[in-house]
Protein backbone atom coordinates (compact mmCIF):
# COMPACT_ATOMS: atom_id res chain seq x y z
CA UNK A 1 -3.79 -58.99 23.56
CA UNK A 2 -5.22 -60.58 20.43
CA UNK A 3 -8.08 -62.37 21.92
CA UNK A 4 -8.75 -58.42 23.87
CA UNK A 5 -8.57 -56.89 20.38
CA UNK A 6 -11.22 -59.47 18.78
CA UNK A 7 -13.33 -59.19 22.28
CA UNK A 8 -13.11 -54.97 21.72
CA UNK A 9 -13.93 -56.00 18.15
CA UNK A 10 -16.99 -58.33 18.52
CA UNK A 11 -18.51 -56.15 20.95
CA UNK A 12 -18.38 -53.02 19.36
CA UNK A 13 -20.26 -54.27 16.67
CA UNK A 14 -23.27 -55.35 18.92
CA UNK A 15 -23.42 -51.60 19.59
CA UNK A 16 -22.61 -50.64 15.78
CA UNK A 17 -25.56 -48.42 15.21
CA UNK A 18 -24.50 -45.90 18.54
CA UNK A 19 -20.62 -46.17 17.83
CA UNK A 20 -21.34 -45.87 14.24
CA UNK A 21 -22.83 -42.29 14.87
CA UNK A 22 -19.24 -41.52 16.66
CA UNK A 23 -17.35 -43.30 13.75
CA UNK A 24 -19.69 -41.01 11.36
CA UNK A 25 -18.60 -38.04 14.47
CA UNK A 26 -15.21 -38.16 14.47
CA UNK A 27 -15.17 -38.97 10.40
CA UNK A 28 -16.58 -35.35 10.36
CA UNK A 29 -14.05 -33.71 12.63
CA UNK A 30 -11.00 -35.31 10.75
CA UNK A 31 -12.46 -33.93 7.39
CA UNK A 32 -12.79 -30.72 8.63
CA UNK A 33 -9.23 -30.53 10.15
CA UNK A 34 -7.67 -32.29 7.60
CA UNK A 35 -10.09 -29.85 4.96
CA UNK A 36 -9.08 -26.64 6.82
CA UNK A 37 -5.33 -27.47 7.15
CA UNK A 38 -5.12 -28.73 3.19
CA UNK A 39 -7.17 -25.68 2.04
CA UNK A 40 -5.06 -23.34 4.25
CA UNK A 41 -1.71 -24.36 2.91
CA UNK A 42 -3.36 -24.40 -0.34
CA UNK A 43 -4.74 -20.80 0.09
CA UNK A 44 -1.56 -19.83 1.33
CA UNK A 45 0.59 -21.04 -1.70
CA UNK A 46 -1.98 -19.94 -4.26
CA UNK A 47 -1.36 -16.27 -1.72
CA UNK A 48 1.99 -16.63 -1.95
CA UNK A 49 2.46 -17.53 -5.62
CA UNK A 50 0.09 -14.75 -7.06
CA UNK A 51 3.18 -13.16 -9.10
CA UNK A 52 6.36 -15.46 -9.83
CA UNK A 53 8.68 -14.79 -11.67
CA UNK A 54 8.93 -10.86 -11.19
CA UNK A 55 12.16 -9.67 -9.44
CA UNK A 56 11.64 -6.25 -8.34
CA UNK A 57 7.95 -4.72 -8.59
CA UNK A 58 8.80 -0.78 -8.50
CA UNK A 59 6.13 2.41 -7.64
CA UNK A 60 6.06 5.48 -6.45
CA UNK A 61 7.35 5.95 -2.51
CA UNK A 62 4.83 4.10 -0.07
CA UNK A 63 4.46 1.16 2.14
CA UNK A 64 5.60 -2.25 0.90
CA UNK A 65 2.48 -3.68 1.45
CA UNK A 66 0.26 -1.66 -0.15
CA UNK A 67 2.63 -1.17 -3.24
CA UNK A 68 1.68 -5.06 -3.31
CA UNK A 69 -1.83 -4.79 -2.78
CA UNK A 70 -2.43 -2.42 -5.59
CA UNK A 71 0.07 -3.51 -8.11
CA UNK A 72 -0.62 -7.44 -7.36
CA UNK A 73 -3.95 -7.48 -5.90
CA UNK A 74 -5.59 -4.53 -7.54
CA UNK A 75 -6.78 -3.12 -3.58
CA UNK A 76 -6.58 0.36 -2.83
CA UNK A 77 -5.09 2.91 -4.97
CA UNK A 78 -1.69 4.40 -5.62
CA UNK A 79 -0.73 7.43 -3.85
CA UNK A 80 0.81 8.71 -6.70
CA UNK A 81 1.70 7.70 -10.53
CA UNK A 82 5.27 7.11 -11.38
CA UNK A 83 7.17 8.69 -14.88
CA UNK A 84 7.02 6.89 -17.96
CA UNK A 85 11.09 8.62 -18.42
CA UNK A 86 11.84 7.27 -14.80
CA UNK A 87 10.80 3.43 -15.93
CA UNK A 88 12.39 4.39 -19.63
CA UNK A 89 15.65 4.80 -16.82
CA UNK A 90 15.20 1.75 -15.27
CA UNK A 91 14.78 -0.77 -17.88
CA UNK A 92 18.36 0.80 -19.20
CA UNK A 93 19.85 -0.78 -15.93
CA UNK A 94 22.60 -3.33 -17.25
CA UNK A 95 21.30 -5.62 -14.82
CA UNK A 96 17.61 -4.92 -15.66
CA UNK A 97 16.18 -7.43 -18.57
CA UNK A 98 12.77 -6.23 -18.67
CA UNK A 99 10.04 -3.79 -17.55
CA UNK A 100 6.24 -4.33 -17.32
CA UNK A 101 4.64 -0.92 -16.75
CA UNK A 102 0.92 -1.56 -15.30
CA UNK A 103 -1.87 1.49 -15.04
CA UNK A 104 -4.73 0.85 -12.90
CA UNK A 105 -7.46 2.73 -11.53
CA UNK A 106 -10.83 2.03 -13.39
CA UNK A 107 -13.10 -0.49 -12.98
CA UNK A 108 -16.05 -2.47 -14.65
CA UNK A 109 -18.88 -3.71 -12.19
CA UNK A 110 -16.47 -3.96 -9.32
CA UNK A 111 -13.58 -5.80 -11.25
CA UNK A 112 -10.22 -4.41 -11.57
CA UNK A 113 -9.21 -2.62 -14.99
CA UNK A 114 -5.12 -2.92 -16.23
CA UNK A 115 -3.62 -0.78 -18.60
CA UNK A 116 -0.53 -2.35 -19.70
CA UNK A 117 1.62 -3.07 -22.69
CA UNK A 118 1.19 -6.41 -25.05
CA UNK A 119 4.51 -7.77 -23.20
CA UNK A 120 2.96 -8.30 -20.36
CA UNK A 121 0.77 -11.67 -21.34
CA UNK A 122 4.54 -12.88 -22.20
CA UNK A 123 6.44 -11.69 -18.77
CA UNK A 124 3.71 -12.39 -16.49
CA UNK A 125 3.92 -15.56 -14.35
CA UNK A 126 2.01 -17.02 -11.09
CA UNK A 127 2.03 -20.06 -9.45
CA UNK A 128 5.63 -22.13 -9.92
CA UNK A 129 6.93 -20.25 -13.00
CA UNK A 130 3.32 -20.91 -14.75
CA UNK A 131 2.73 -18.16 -17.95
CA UNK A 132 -0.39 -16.94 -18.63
CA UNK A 133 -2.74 -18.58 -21.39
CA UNK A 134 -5.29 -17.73 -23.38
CA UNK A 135 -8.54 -20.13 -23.32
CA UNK A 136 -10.12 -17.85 -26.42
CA UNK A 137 -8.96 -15.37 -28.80
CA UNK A 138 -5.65 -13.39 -28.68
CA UNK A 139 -4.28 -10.48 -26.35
CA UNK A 140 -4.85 -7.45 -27.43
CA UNK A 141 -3.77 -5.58 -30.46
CA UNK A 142 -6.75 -2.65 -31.44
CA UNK A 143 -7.06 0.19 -29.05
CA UNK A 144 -10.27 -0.75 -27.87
CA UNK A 145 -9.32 -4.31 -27.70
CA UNK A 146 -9.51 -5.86 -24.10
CA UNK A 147 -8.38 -9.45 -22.50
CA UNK A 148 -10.51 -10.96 -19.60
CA UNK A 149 -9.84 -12.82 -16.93
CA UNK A 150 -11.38 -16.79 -16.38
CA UNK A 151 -13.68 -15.00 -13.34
CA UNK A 152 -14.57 -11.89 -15.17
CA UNK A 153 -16.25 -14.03 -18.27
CA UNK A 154 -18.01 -16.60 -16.17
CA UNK A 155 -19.48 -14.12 -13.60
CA UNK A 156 -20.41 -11.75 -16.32
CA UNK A 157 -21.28 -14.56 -19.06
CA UNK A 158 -18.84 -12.63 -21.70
CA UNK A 159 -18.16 -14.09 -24.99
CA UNK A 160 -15.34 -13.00 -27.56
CA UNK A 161 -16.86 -9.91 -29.43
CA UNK A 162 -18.61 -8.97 -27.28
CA UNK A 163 -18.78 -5.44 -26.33
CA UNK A 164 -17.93 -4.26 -22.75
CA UNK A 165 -17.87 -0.28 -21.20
CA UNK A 166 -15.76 0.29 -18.42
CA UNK A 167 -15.99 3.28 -15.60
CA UNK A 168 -13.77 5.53 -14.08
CA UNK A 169 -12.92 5.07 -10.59
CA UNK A 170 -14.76 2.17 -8.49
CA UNK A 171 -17.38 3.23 -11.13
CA UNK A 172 -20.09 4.02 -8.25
CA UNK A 173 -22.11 6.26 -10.66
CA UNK A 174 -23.47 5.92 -13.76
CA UNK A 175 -21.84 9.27 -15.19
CA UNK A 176 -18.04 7.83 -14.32
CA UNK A 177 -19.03 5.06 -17.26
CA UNK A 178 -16.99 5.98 -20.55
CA UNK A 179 -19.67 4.72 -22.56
CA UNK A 180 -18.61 6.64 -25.43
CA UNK A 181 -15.51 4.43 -26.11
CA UNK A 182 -17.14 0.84 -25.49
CA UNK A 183 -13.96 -2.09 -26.09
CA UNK A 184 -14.52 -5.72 -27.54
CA UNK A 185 -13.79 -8.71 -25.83
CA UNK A 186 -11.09 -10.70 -27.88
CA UNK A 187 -9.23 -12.57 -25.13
CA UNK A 188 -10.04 -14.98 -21.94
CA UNK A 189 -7.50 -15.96 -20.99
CA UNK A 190 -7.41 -19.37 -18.78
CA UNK A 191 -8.09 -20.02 -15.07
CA UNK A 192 -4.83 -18.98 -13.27
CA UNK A 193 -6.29 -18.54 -9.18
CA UNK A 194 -4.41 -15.29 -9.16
CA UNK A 195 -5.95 -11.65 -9.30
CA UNK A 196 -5.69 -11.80 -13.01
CA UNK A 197 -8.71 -13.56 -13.37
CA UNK A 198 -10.85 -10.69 -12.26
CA UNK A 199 -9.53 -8.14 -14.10
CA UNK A 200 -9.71 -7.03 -17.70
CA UNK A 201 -6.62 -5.39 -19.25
CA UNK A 202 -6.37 -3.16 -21.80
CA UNK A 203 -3.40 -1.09 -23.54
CA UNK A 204 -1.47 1.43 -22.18
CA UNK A 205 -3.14 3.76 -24.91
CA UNK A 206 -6.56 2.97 -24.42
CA UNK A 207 -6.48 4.12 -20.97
CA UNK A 208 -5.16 7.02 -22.58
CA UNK A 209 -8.01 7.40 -24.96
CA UNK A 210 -10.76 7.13 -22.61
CA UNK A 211 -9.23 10.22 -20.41
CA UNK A 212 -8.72 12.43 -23.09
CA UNK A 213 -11.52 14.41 -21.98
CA UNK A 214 -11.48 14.23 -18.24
CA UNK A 215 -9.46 15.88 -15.53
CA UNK A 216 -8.91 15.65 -11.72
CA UNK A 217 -11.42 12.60 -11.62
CA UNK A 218 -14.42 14.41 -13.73
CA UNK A 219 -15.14 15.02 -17.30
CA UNK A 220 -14.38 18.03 -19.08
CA UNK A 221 -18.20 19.69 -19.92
CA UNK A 222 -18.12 20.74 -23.64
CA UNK A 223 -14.56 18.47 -24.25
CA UNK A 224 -15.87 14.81 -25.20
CA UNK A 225 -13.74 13.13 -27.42
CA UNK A 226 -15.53 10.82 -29.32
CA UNK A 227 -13.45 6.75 -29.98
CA UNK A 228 -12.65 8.14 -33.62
CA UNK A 229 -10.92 11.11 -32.36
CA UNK A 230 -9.15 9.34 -29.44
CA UNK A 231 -7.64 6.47 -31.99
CA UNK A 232 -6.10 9.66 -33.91
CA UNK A 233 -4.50 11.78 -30.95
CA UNK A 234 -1.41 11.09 -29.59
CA UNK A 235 -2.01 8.70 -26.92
CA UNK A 236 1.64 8.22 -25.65
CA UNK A 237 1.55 7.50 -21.55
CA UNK A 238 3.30 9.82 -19.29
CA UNK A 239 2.52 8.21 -16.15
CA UNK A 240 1.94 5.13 -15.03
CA UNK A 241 0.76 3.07 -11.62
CA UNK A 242 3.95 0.61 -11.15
CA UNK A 243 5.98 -1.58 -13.16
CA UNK A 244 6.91 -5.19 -12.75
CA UNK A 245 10.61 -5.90 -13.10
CA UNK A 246 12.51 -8.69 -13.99
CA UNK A 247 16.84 -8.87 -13.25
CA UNK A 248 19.20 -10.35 -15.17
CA UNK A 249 20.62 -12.19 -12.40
CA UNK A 250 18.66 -12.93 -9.17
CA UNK A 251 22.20 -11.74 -7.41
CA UNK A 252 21.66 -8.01 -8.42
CA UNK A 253 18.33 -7.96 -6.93
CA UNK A 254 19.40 -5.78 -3.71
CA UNK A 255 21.64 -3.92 -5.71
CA UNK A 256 18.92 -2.51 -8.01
CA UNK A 257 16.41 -2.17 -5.36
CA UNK A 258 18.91 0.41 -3.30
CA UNK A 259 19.30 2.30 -7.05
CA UNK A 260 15.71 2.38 -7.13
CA UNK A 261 15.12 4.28 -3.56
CA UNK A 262 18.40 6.54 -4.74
CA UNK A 263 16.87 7.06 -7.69
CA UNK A 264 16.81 11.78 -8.09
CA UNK A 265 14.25 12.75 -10.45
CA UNK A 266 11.63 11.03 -8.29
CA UNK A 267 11.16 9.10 -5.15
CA UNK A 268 10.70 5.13 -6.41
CA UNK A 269 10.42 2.33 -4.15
CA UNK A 270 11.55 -1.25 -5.22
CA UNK A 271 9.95 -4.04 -3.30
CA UNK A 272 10.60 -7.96 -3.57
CA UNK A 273 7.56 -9.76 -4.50
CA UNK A 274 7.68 -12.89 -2.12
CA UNK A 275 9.11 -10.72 0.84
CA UNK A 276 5.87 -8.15 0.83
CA UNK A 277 3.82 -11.21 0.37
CA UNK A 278 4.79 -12.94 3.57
CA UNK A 279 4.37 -9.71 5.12
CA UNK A 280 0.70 -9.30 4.07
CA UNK A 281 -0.06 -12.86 4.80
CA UNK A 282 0.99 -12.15 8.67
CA UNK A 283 -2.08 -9.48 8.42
CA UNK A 284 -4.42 -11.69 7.02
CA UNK A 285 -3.26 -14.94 9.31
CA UNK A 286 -6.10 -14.07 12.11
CA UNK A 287 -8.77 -15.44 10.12
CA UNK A 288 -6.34 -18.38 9.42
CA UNK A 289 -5.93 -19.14 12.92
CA UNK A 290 -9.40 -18.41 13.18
CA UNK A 291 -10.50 -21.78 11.48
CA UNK A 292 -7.98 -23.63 12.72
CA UNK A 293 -9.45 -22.95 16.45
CA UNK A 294 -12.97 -23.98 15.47
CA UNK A 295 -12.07 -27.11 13.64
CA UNK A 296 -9.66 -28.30 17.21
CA UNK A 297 -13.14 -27.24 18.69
CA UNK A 298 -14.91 -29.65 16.32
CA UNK A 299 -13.00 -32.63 17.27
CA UNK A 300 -12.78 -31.67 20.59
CA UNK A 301 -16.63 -32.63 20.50
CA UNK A 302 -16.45 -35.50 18.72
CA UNK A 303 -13.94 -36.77 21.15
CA UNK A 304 -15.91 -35.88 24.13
CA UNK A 305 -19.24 -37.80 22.07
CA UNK A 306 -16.70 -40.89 22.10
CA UNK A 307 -16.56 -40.37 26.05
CA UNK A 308 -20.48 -39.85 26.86
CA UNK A 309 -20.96 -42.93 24.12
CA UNK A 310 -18.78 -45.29 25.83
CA UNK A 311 -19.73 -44.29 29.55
CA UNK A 312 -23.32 -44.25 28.85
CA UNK A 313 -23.07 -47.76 27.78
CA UNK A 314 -21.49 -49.69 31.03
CA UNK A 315 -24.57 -49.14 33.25
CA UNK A 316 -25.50 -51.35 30.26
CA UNK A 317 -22.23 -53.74 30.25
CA UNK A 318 -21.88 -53.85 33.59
CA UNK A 319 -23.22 -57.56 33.99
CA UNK A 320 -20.80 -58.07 30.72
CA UNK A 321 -17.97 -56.51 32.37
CA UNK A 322 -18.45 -58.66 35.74
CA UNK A 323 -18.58 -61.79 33.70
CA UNK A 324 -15.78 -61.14 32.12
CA UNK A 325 -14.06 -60.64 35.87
CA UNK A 326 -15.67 -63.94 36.65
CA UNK A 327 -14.06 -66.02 34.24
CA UNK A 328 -10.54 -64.57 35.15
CA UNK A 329 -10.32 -60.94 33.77
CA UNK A 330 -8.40 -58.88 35.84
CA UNK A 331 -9.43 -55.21 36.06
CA UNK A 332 -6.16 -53.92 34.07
CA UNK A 333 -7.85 -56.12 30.94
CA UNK A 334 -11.12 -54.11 31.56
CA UNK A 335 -9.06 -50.97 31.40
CA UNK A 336 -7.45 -52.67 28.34
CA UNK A 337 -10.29 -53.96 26.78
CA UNK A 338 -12.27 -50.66 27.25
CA UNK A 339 -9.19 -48.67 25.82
CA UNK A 340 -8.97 -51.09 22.98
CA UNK A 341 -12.55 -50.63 21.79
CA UNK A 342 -12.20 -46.25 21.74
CA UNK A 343 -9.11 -46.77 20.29
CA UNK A 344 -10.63 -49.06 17.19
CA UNK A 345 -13.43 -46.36 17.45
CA UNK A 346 -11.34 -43.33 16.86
CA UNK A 347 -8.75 -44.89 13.92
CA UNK A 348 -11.58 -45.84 12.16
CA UNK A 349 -13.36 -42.21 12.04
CA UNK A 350 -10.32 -40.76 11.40
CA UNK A 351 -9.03 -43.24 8.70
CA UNK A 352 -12.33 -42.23 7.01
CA UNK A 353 -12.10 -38.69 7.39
CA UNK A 354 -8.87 -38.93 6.26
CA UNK A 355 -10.01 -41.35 3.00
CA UNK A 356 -13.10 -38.56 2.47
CA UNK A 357 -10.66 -35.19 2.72
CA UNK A 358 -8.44 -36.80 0.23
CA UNK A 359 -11.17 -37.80 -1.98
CA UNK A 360 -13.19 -34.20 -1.84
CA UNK A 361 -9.91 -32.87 -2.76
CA UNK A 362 -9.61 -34.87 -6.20
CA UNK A 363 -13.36 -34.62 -7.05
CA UNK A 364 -13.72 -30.98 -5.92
CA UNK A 365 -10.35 -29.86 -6.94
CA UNK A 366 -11.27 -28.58 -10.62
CA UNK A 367 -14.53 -27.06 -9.34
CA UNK A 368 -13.51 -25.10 -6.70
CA UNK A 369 -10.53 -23.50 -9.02
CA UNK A 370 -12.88 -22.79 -11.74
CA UNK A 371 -15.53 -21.50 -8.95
CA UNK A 372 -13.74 -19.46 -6.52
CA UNK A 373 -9.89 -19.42 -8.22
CA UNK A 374 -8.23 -21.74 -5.42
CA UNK A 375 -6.14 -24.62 -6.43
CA UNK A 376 -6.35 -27.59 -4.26
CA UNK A 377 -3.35 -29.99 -4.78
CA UNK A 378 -3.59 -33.96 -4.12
CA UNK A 379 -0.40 -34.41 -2.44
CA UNK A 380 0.92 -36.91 0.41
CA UNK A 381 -0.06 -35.57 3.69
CA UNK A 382 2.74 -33.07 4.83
CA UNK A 383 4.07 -32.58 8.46
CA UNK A 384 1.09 -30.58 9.68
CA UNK A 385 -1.82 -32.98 8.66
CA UNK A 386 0.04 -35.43 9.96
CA UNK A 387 0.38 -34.16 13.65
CA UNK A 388 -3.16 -33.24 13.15
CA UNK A 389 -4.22 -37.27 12.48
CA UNK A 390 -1.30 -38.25 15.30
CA UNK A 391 -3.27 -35.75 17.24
CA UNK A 392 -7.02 -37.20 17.01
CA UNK A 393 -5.70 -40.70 17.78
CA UNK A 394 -3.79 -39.96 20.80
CA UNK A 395 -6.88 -37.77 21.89
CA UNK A 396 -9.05 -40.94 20.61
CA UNK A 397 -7.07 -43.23 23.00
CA UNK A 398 -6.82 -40.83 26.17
CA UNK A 399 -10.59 -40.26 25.84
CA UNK A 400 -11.14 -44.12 26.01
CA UNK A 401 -9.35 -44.35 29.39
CA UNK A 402 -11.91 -42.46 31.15
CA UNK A 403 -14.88 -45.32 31.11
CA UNK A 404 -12.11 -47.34 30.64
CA UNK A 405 -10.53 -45.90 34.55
CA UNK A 406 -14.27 -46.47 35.39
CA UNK A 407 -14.88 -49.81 34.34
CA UNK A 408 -11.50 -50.91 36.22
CA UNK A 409 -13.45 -49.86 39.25
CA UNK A 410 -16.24 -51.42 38.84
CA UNK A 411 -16.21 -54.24 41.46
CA UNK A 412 -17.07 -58.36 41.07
CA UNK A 413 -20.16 -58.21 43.22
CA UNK A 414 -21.48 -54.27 41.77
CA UNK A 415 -21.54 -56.25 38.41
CA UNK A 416 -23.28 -59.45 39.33
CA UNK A 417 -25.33 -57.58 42.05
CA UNK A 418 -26.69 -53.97 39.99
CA UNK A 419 -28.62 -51.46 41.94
CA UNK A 420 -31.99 -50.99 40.17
């Protein structure tokens, strides 16, 4: 077997340059498969982790899923605002520690406004327990102070001080901007890979200012209410969009979630954070499988190279291969020998796909957070990306016994004797 594996060896690298374009073939495939599974669990935690930390998250009566997608996400809008005196309610729940009321439904250039109270850069967590942190400044304390997220300053090269007018709605015309009430930039806050960092938030009573002098959606003609005047009103919220929750006890969750839908003075629903979000990632899992098909399809290629590579060459080998018979090798050591040398083929592409995914992953890591607000993770290969490599091998080695099944039939006197 030894002298087989040095024989598979030495003559693979008389044919390095060919075999070295599978090598370079199958490196490829295992980097994408290996890429696509790591960036899919990846995508999936960063999915799954967007809010931590938040018990209950509680809105007016709708589907689960899109309570999450606007109160989380900041998709869609709210079928309806919830009482200020229902959440006053809540939060006096004995086994309620703390409410986060959130108010959404302007925008700036496409990114998500918040209206919320100063509590919530304290409350707020993603990832495993991680709080929210402020690069620059401070969170907000004047009412036309705003925080922005990591995203929202680099795509829109914002500084601290600077000043920034938001627009009602999705802000698709110019006359929904409140231009009149323009709010200064005196937070970033730092890279999190979670909605927050494309939105800007702002107090509860600055998105009460700047709708002082609208109604149903429209301003009020002849009603404008200039930033001076709005700072002196009253500017106390009656309604808001949702509230995050956090229990006491993680026991009472189900408890206070059936008080919530029982709740009389209006109908509430309670929904459980990580629940809704496995629900939405089912509905968002096509494009998931999606990749995963095309990368199989990749190596499936690559594998099927290694075939055509190995076949093309015994027209070539075949005066090799009868020599070898002619000196004593039996045709189960030309199988061997043949399955030996795809083999060697096939760990080494993958071993440097492997080396290549891990090292994109600790080079690109920081970059693609910052750029597109993933977090890749360095971590030992988990169960998946390990059938995956299992996978490519074993397909390496079956692939091999096809010229390998050939060469076995190739007869003493075909070799020494080739048909021109």
């Amino acid at each position: 077997m030894r002298a087989l594996a040095v024989l598979a060896a030495r003559s693979a690298w008389n044919r390095r340059f060919v075999l070295g374009l599978v090598v370079l073939s199958i490196a490829l495939s295992t980097l994408l498969l290996l890429g696509i599974e790591r960036l899919r669990q990846d995508v999936r935690q960063n999915f799954a982790q967007a809010v931590s930390g938040t018990d209950l998250i509680v809105g007016a009566r709708t589907g689960p899923v899109e309570l999450l997608l606007y109160a989380v996400f900041h998709v869609g809008n709210a079928s309806q605002n919830i009482r200020v005196s229902s959440l006053a309610a809540l939060a006096s729940h004995r086994a309620v520690a703390w409410v986060v009321p959130i108010s959404l439904g302007d925008s700036h250039r496409g990114l998500a406004v918040l209206g919320t109270v100063p509590d919530y850069f304290a409350r707020f967590r993603y990832g495993e327990r991680q709080p929210l942190i402020l690069a620059q400044g401070r969170p907000f304390q004047a009412l036309f102070d705003t925080v922005i997220g990591a995203e929202v300053a680099r795509t829109q090269g914002y500084r601290i001080g600077q000043q920034v007018v938001l627009a009602h709605g999705d802000g698709a015309m110019e006359a929904n901007d409140h231009a009149d009430k323009p709010f200064t930039v005196v937070g970033i806050l730092a890279p999190t890979g979670t909605p927050v960092d494309r939105t800007l938030h702002i107090s509860l009573q600055a998105m009460e200012a700047i709708h002082l002098d609208w109604a149903a959606g429209a301003p009020l003609p002849g009603h404008a209410v200039s930033a001076d005047q709005a700072a002196a009103a009253d500017l106390t919220p009656t309604r808001v969009t949702a509230a995050l929750v956090g229990l006491k006890s993680r026991s009472a969750v189900f408890a206070v979630q059936r008080d919530v839908a029982a709740f009389k003075d209006e109908p509430l629903l309670a929904i459980l954070p990580g629940v809704a979000l496995d629900e939405l990632w089912q509905v968002v899992a096509l494009g998931e499988r999606g990749l995963q098909a095309m990368s199989t399809l990749v190596a499936v290629v690559s594998l099927i190279a290694l075939v055509a590579v190995i076949a093309a060459g015994l027209n070539e080998r075949r005066r090799e291969l009868a020599i070898l018979r002619a000196v004593g090798a039996g045709p189960r050591q030309m199988l061997l020998l043949l399955a030996l040398e795809g083999a060697l083929v096939t760990t080494l592409g993958v071993l440097l796909g492997a080396l290549a995914c891990w090292g994109a992953v600790a080079l690109l890591g920081p970059w693609v957070q910052g750029r597109f607000g993933i977090a890749l993770r360095l971590q030992v290969p988990g169960s998946a990306e390990w059938m995956w490599i299992a996978a490519l091998l074993t397909g390496g080695l079956l692939a091999s016994l096809l010229p390998g099944w050939r060469a076995y039939r190739l007869s003493l006197i075909d070799g020494l004797s080739p048909r021109i």
